[in-house]
Protein backbone atom coordinates (compact mmCIF):
# COMPACT_ATOMS: atom_id res chain seq x y z
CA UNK A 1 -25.47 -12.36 43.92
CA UNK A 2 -27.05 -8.40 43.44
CA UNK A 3 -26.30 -6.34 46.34
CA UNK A 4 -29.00 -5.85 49.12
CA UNK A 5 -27.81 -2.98 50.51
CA UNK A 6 -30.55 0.28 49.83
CA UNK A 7 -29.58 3.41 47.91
CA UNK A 8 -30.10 6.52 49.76
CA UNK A 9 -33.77 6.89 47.71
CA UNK A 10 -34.44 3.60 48.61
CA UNK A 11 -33.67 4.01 52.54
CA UNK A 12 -35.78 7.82 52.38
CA UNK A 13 -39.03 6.21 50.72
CA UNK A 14 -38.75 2.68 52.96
CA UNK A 15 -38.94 4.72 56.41
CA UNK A 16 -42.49 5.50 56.84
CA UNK A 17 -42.73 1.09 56.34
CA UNK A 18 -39.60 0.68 58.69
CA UNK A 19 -41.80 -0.32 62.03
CA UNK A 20 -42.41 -2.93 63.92
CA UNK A 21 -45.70 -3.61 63.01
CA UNK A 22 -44.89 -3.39 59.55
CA UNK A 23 -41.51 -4.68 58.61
CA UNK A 24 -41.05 -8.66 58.81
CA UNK A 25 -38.05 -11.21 58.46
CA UNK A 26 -38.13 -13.67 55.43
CA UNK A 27 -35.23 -16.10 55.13
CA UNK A 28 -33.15 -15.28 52.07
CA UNK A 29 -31.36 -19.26 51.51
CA UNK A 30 -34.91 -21.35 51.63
CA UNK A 31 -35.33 -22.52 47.94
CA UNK A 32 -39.51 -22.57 46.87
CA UNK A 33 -40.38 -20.68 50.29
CA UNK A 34 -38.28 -17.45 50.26
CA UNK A 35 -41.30 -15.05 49.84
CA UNK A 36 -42.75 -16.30 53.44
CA UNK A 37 -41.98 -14.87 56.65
CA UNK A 38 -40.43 -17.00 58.94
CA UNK A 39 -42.69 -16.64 62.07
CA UNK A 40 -45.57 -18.37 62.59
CA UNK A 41 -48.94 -17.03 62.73
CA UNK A 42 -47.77 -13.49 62.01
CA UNK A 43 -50.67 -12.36 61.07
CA UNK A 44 -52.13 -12.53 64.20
CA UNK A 45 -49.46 -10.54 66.24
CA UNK A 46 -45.77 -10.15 65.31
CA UNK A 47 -43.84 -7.46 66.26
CA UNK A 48 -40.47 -7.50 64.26
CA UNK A 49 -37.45 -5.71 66.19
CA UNK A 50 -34.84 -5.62 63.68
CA UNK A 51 -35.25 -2.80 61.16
CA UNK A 52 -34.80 -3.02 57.38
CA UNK A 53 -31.44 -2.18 57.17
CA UNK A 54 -30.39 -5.07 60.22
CA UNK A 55 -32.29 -7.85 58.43
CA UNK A 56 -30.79 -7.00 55.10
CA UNK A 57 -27.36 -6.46 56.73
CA UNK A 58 -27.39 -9.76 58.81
CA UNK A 59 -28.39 -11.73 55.26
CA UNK A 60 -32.19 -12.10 55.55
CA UNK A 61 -34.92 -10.48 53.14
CA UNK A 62 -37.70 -9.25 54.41
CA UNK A 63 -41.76 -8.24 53.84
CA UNK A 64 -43.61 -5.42 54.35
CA UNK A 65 -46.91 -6.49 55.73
CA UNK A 66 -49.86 -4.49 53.55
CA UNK A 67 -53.03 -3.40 54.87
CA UNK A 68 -51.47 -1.43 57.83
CA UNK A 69 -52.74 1.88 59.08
CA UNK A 70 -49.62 5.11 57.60
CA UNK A 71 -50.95 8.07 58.76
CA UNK A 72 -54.56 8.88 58.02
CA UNK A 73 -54.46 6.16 54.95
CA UNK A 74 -53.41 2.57 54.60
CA UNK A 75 -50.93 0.56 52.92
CA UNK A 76 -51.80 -1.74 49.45
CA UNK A 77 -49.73 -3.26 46.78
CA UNK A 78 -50.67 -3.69 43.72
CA UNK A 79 -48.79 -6.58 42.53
CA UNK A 80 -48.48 -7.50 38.81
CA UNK A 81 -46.91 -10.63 37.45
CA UNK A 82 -47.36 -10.65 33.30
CA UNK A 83 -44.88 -9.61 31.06
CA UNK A 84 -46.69 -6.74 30.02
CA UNK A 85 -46.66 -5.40 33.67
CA UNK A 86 -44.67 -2.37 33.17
CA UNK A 87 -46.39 -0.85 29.78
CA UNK A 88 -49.67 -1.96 31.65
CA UNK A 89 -49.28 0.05 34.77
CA UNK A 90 -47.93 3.23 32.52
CA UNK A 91 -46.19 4.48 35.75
CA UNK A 92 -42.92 5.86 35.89
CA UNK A 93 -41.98 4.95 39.18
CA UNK A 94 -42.49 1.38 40.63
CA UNK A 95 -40.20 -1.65 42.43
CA UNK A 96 -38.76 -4.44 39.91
CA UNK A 97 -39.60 -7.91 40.89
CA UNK A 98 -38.41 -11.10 39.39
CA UNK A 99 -41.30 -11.37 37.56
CA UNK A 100 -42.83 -8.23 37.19
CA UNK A 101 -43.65 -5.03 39.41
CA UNK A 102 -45.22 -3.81 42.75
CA UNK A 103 -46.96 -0.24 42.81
CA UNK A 104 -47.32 0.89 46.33
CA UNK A 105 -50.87 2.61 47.35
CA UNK A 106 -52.16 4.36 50.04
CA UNK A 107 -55.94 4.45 50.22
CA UNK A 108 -58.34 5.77 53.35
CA UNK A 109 -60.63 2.91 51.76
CA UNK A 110 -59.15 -0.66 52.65
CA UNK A 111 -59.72 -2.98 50.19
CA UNK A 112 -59.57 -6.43 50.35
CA UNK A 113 -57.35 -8.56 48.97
CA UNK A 114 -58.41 -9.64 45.24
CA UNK A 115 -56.58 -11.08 42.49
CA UNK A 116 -56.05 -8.53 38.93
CA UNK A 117 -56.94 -9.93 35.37
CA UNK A 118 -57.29 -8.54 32.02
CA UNK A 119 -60.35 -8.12 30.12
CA UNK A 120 -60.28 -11.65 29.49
CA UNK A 121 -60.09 -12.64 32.94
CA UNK A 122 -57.28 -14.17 32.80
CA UNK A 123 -55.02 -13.39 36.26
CA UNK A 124 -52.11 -10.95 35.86
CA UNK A 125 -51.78 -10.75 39.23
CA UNK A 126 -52.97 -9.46 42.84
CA UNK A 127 -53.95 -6.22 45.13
CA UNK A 128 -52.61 -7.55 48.74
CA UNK A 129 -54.49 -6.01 51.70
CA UNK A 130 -54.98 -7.14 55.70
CA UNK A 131 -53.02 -9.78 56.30
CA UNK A 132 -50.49 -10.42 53.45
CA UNK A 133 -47.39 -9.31 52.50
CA UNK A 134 -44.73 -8.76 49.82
CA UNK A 135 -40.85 -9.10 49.50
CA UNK A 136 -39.57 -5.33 50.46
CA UNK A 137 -36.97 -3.38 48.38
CA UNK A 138 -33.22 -4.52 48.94
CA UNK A 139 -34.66 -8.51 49.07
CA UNK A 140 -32.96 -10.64 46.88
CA UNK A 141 -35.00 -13.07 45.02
CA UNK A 142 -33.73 -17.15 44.88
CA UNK A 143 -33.21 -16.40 41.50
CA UNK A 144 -30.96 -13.51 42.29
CA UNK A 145 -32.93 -10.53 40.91
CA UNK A 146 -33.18 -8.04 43.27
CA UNK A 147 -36.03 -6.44 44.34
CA UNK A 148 -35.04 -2.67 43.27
CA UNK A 149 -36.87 0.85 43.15
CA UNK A 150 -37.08 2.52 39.15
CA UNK A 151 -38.38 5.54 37.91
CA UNK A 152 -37.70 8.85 38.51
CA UNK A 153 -37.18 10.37 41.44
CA UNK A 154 -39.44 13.59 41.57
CA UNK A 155 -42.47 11.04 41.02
CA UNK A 156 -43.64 10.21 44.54
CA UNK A 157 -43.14 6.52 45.68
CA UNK A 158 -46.59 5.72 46.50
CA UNK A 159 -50.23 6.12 44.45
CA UNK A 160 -52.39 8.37 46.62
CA UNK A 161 -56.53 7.45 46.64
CA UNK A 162 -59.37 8.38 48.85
CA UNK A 163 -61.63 5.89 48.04
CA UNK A 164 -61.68 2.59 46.54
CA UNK A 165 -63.63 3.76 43.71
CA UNK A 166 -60.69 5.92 42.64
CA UNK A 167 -58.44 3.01 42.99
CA UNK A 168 -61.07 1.10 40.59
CA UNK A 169 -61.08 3.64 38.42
CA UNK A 170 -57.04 3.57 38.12
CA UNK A 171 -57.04 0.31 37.18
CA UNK A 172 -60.12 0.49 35.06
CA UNK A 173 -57.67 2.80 32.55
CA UNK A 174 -55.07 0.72 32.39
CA UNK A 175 -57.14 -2.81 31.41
CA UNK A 176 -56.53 -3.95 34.68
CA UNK A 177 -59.70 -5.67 36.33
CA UNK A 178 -60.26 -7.28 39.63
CA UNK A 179 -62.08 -10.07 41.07
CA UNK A 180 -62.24 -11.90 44.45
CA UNK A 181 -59.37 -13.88 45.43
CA UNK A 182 -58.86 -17.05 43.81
CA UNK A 183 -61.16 -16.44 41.09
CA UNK A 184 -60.66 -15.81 37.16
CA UNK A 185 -62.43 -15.62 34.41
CA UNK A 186 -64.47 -12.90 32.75
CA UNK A 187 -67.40 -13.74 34.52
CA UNK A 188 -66.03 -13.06 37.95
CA UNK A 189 -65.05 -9.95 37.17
CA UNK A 190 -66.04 -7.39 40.63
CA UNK A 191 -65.68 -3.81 41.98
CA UNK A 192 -63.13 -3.90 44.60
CA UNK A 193 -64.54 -4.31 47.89
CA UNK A 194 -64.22 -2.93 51.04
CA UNK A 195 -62.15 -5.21 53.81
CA UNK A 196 -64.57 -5.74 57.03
CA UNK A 197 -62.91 -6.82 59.56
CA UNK A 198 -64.06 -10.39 61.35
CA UNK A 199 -65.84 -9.43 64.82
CA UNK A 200 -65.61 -12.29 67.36
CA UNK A 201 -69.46 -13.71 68.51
């Protein structure tokens, strides 16, 4: 089994995602199920009060919960599953997943959640928004890869955008194409949209 504890890097680029409203238990020993928070309903309201460091230290993994306001922008993942993940995001700094990578964003523009495909339209994976979450740095995967942080260290942590359309754009140049979640195929092929939130009638 990898070690979950965080480098010093690691622990200086996860504090701005170490809060409450942000930061999320996941049970590390549940076979099929360990990307899944362990509350109930937690994207309604959950307000988690052990930090990153306590979960990891009392042998849990944990998520950080995208689509939540940091500072003036908010929090996306770009998520990317294909074996080609890491020539296709030509980034040199990124987290190593079991099967591929997550780039972290943080846009002014909230998108929704979509899933990523090549030009064929074939899925290489997903942008998760409001209400989803991914398996944090330090997490160890059932398989036993960890989750870890690569690249070097004076590139920032996170992508910067404005708008979606600069997000768009980003992918755009790097074959990367999205279309609404659930969907493949070249014919569903979209512009990112903007997330709306649901008003109550």
């Amino acid at each position: 089994m990898k070690d979950a504890q965080l480098t010093k890097t690691e622990s200086k680029y996860l504090k701005m995602f170490d809060r409450r409203d942000i930061r999320i238990r996941i049970a590390r020993e549940i076979k099929n199920h360990s990307k899944y928070p362990l509350i109930e309903n937690w994207t309604v309201y959950y307000s988690e009060p052990w930090t990153i460091s306590q979960m990891l230290e009392k042998g849990f993994n944990y998520g950080i919960r995208t689509g939540r306001p940091v500072g003036n922008y908010f929090n996306v993942v770009i998520d990317l599953d294909d074996i080609w993940a890491k020539e296709r995001i030509k980034t040199v700094r990124y987290v190593e997943t079991n099967k591929g990578i997550h780039r972290y964003v943080l846009i002014k523009e909230l998108p929704k959640s979509c899933w990523l495909v090549n030009q064929l339209g074939d899925k290489i994976g997903e942008i998760h928004s409001r209400g989803r979450q991914v398996v944090g740095i330090g997490s160890i995967h059932e398989k036993g890869t960890r989750y870890t942080l690569k690249g070097r260290i004076n590139v920032k942590f996170s992508l910067q955008f404005e708008k979606l359309t600069e997000l768009q754009e980003f992918l755009k140049e790097r074959n990367i194409f999205t279309t609404s979640w659930g969907k493949k195929g070249k014919e569903n092929i979209r512009d990112l949209e903007l997330y709306q939130a649901k008003t109550k009638s």
